[in-house]
Protein backbone atom coordinates (compact mmCIF):
# COMPACT_ATOMS: atom_id res chain seq x y z
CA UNK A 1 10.44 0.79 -10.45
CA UNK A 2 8.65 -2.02 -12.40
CA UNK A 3 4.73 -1.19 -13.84
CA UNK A 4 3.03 -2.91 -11.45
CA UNK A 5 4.95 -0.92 -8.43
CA UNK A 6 3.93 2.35 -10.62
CA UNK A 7 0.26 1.03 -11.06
CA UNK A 8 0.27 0.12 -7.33
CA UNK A 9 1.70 3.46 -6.00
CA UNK A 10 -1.18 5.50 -8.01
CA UNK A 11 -3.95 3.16 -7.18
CA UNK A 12 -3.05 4.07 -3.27
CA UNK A 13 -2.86 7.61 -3.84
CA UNK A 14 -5.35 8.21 -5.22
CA UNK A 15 -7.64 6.44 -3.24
CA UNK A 16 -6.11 8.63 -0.05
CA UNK A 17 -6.52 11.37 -2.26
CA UNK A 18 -9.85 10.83 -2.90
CA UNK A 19 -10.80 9.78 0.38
CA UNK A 20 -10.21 13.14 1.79
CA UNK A 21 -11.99 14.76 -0.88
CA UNK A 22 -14.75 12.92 -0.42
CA UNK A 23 -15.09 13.46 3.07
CA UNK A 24 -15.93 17.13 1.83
CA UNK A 25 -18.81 16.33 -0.27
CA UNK A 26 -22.35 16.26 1.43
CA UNK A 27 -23.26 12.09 1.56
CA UNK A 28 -20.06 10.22 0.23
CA UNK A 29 -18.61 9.87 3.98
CA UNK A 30 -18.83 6.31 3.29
CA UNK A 31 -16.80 6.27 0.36
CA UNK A 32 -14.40 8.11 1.75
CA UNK A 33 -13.75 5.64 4.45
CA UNK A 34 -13.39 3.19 1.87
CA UNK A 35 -11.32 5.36 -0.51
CA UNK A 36 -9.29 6.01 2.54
CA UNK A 37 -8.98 2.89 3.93
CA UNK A 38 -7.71 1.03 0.70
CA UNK A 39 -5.06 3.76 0.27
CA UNK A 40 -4.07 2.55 3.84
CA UNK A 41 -4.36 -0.57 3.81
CA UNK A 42 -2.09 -0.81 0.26
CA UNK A 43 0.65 1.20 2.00
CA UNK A 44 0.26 -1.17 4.89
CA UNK A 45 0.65 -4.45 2.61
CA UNK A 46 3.83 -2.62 0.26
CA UNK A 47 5.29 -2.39 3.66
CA UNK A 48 4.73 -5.95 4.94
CA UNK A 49 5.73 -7.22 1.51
CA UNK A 50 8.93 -5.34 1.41
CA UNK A 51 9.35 -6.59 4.72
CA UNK A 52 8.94 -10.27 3.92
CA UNK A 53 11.12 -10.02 0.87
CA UNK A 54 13.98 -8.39 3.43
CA UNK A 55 13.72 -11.54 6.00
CA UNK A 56 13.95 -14.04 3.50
CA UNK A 57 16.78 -12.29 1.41
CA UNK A 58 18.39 -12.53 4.79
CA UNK A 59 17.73 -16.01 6.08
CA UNK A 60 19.09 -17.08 2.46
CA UNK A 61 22.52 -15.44 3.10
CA UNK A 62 22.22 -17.25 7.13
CA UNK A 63 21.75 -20.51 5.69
CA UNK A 64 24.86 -19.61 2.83
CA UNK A 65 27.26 -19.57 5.61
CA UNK A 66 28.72 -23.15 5.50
């Protein structure tokens, strides 16, 4: 795993993590939707990019077939 996958794993746990704990705390509810959210929505966009990179890795070895 490369830096930037490390840096980008820890940047979306945290903010889960931190979304839940702020849910806890008296007046941060809308922090923790955000908190929350971006953890969510940067597991969402790993997935969609791992996806991509899988459909184009193989379309390249469809279009190798000749």
């Amino acid at each position: 795993m490369g830096t930037s996958q490390g840096v980008y794993t820890l940047v979306s746990f945290f903010g889960i993590i931190l979304g839940i704990i702020f849910f806890f705390i008296d007046g941060m509810l809308f922090w923790s939707i955000a908190f929350f959210t971006l953890g969510l929505v940067l597991i969402i966009l790993k997935a969609m990019w791992g996806f991509a990179g899988w459909a184009d890795n193989v379309t390249r070895k469809l279009g190798d077939d000749d």
